[in-house]
N, C-alpha and C. Protein backbone atom coordinates (compact mmCIF):
# COMPACT_ATOMS: atom_id res chain seq x y z
N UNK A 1 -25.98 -5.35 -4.32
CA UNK A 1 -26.84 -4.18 -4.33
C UNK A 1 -25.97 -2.94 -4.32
N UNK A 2 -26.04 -2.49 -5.38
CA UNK A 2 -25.50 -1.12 -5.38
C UNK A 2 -25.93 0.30 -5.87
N UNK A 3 -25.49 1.55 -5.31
CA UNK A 3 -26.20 2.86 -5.68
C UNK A 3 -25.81 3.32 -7.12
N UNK A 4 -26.32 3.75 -8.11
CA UNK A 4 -26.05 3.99 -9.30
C UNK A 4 -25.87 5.57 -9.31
N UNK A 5 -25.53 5.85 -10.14
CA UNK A 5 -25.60 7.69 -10.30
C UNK A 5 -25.49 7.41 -11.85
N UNK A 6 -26.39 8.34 -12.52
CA UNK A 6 -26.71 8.64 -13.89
C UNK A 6 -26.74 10.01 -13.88
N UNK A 7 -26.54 10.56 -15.51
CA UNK A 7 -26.54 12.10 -15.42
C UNK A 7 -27.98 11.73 -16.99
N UNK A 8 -29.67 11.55 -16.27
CA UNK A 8 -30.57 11.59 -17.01
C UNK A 8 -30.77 12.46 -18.21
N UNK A 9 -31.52 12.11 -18.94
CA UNK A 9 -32.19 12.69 -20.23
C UNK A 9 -32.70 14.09 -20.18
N UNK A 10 -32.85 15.36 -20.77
CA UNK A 10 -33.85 16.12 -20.31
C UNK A 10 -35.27 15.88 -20.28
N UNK A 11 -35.86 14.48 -21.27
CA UNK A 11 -37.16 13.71 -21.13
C UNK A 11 -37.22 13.32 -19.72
N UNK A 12 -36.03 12.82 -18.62
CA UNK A 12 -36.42 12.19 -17.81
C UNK A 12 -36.06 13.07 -17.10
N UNK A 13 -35.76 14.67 -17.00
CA UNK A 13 -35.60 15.12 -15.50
C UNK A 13 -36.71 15.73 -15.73
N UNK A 14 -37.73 16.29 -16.71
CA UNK A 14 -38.90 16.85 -16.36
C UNK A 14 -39.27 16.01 -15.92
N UNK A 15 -39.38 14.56 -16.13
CA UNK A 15 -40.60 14.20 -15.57
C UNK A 15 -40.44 13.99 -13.94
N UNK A 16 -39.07 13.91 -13.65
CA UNK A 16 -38.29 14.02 -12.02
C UNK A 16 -38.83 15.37 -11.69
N UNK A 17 -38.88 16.22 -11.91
CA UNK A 17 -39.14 17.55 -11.46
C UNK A 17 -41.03 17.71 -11.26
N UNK A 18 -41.57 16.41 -11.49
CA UNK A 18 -42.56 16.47 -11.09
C UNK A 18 -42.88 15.66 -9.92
N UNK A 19 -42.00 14.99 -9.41
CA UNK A 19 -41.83 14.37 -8.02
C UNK A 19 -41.59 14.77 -6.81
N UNK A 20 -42.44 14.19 -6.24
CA UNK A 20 -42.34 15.10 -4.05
C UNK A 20 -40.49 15.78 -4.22
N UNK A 21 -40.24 16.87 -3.21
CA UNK A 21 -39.06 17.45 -2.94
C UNK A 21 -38.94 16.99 -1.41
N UNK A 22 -37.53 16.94 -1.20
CA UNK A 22 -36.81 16.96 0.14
C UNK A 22 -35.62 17.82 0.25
N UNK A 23 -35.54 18.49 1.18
CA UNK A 23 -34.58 19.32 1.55
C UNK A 23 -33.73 18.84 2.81
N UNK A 24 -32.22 19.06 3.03
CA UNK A 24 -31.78 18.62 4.15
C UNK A 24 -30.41 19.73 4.36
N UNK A 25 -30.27 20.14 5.15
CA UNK A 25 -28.97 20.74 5.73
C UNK A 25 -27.82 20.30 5.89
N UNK A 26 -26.50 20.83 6.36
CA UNK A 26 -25.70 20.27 6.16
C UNK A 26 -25.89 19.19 7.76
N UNK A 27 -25.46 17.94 7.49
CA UNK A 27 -25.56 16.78 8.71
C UNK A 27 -24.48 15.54 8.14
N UNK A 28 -24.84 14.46 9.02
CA UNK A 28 -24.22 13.35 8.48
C UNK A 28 -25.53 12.42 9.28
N UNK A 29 -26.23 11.67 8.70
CA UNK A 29 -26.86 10.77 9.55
C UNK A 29 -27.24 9.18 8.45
N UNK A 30 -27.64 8.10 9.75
CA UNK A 30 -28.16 7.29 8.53
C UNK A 30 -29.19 7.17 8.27
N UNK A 31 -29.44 6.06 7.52
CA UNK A 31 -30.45 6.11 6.46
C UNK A 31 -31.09 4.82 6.33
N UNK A 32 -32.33 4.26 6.38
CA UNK A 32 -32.21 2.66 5.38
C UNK A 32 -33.37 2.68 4.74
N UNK A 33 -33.18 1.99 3.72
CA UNK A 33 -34.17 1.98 2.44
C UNK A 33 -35.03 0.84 2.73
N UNK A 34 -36.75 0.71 3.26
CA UNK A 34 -37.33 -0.35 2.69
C UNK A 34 -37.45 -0.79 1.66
N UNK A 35 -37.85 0.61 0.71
CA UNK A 35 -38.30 0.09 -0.65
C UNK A 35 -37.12 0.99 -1.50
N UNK A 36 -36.78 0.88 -2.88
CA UNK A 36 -35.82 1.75 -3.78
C UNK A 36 -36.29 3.08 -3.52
N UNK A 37 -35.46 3.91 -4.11
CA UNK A 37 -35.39 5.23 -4.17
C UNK A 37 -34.67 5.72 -5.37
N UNK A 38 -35.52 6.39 -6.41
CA UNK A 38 -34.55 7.07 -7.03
C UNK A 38 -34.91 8.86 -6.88
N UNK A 39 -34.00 9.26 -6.55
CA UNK A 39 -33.57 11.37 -6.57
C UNK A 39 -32.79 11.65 -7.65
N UNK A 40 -33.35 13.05 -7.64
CA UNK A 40 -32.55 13.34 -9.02
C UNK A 40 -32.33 14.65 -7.97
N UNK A 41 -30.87 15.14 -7.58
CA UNK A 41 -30.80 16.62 -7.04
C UNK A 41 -30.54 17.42 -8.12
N UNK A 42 -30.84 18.53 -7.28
CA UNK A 42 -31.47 19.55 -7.89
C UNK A 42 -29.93 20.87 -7.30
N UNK A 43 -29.73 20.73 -5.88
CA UNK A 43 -28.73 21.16 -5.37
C UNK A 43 -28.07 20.69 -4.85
N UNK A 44 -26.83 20.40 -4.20
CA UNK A 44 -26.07 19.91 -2.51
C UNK A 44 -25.27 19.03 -3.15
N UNK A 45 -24.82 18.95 -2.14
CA UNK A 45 -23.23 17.93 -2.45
C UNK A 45 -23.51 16.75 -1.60
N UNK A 46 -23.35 15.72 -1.80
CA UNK A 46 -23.51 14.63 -0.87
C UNK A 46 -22.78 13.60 -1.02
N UNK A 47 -22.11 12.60 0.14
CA UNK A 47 -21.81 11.88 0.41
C UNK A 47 -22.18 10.11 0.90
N UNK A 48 -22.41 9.18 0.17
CA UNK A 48 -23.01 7.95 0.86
C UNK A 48 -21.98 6.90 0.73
N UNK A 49 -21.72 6.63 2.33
CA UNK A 49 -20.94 5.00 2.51
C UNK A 49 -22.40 4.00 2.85
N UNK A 50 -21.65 3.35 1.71
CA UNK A 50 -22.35 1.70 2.33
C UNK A 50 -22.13 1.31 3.44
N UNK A 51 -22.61 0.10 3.74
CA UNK A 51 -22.02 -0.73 5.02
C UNK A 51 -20.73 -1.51 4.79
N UNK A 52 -20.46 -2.06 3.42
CA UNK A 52 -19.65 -2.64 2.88
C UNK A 52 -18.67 -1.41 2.95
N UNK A 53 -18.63 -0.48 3.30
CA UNK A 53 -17.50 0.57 3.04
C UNK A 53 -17.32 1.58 1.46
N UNK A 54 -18.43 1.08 0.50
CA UNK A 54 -18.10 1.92 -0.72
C UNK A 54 -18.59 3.06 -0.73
N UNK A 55 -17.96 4.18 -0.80
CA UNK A 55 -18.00 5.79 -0.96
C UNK A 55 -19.00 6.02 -2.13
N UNK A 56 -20.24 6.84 -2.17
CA UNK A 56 -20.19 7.19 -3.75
C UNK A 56 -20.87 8.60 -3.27
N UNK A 57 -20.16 9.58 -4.38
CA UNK A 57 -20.72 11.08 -3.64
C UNK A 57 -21.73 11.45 -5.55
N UNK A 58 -22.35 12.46 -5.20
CA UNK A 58 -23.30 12.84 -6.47
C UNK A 58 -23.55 14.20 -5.73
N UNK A 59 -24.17 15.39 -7.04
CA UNK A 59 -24.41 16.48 -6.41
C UNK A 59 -25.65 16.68 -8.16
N UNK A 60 -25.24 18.16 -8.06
CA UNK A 60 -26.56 18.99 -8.95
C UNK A 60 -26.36 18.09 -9.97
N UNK A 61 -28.04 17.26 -10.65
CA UNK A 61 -28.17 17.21 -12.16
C UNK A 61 -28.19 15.88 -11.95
N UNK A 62 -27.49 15.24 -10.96
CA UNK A 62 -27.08 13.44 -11.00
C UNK A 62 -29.04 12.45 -10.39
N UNK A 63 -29.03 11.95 -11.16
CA UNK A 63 -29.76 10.73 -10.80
C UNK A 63 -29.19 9.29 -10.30
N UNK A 64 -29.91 9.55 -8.69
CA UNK A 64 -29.14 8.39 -7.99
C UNK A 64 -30.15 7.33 -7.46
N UNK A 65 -29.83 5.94 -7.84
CA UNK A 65 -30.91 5.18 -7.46
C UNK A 65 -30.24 4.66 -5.59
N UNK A 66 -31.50 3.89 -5.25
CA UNK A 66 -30.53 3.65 -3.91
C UNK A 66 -31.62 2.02 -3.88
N UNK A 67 -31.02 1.01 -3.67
CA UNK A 67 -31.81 -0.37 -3.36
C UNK A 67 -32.33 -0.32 -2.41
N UNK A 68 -33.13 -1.11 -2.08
CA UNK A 68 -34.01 -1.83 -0.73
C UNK A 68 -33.29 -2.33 -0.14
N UNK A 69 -33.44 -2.61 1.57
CA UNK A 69 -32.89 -3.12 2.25
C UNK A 69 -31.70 -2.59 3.40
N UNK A 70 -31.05 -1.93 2.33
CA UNK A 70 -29.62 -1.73 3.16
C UNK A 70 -29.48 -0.26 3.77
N UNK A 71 -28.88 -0.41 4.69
CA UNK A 71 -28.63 1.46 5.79
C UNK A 71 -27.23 1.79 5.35
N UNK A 72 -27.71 3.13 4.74
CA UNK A 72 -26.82 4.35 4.42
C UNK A 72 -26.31 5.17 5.22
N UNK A 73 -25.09 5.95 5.30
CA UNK A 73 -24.64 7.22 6.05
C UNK A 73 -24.67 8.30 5.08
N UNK A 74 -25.73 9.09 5.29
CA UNK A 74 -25.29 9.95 4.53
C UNK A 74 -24.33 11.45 4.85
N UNK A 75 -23.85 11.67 4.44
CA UNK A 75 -22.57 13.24 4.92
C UNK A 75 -23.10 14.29 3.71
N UNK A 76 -23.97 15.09 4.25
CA UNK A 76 -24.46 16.24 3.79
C UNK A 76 -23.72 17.32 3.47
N UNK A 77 -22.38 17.69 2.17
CA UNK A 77 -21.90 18.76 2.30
C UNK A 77 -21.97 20.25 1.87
N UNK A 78 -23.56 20.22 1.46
CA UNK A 78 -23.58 21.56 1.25
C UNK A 78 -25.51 21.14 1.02
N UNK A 79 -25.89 22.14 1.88
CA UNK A 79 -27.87 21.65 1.62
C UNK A 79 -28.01 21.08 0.36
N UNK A 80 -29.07 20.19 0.34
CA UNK A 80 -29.82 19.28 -0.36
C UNK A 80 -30.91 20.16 -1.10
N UNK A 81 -31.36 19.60 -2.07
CA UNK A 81 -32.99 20.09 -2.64
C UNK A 81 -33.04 18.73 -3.76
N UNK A 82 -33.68 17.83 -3.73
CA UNK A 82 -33.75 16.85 -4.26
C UNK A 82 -35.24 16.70 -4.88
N UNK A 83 -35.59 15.85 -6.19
CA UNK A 83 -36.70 15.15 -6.03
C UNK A 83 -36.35 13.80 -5.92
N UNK A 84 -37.70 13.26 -5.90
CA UNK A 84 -37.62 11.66 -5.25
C UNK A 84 -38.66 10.90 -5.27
N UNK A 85 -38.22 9.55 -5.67
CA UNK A 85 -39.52 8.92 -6.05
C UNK A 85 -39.18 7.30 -5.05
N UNK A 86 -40.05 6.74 -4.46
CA UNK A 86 -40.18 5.63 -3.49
C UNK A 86 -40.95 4.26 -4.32
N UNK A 87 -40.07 3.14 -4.29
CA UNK A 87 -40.43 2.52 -4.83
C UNK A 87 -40.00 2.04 -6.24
C-alpha cells in the first residue's frame, strides 16, 4: 500500500475543486485512513512518513491518493488548503 502523488489533468482538478476543503496549520500529527483519500492541494507544503519509514512530501497542484488502513504522520510545513474526497 502506497501514497501516490500525480500532477492531474485540468479536466480533473475542476472537478477536485468541487470537493469538501480542509485547512490545517503548521503541526506534525498522525493520521489513519479507514477508507482512501484522494486531495488535490491547493496550498502548503507537506510531509508524510509511513510506518514502514517511507518519506513522501507533495505541495500546490499535486494529487495525492492515501490507502485504507494504515496511520500517517503528517509534518505540516507551511498551512494546508486542500480538497478531498473519502472513499
Amino acid at each position: 500500500m502506497a501514497i501516490t502523488v500525480q500532477h492531474p489533468s485540468d479536466d480533473d482538478i475542476a472537478t477536485m475543486k468541487t470537493w469538501p476543503t480542509w485547512n490545517k496549520e503548521i503541526s506534525v500529527f498522525d493520521w489513519h485512513y479507514d477508507v482512501p483519500e484522494t486531495c488535490y492541494l491547493v496550498e502548503g507544503e507537506v510531509t508524510v512518513t509511513t510506518p514502514d519509514g517511507q518519506v513522501v512530501s507533495f505541495g500546490p497542484g499535486d494529487r495525492v491518493t492515501f490507502p485504507a488502513g494504515l496511520t500517517y504522520t503528517w509534518a505540516v510545513r507551511k498551512p494546508v488548503r486542500k480538497h478531498f474526497r473519502l472513499g
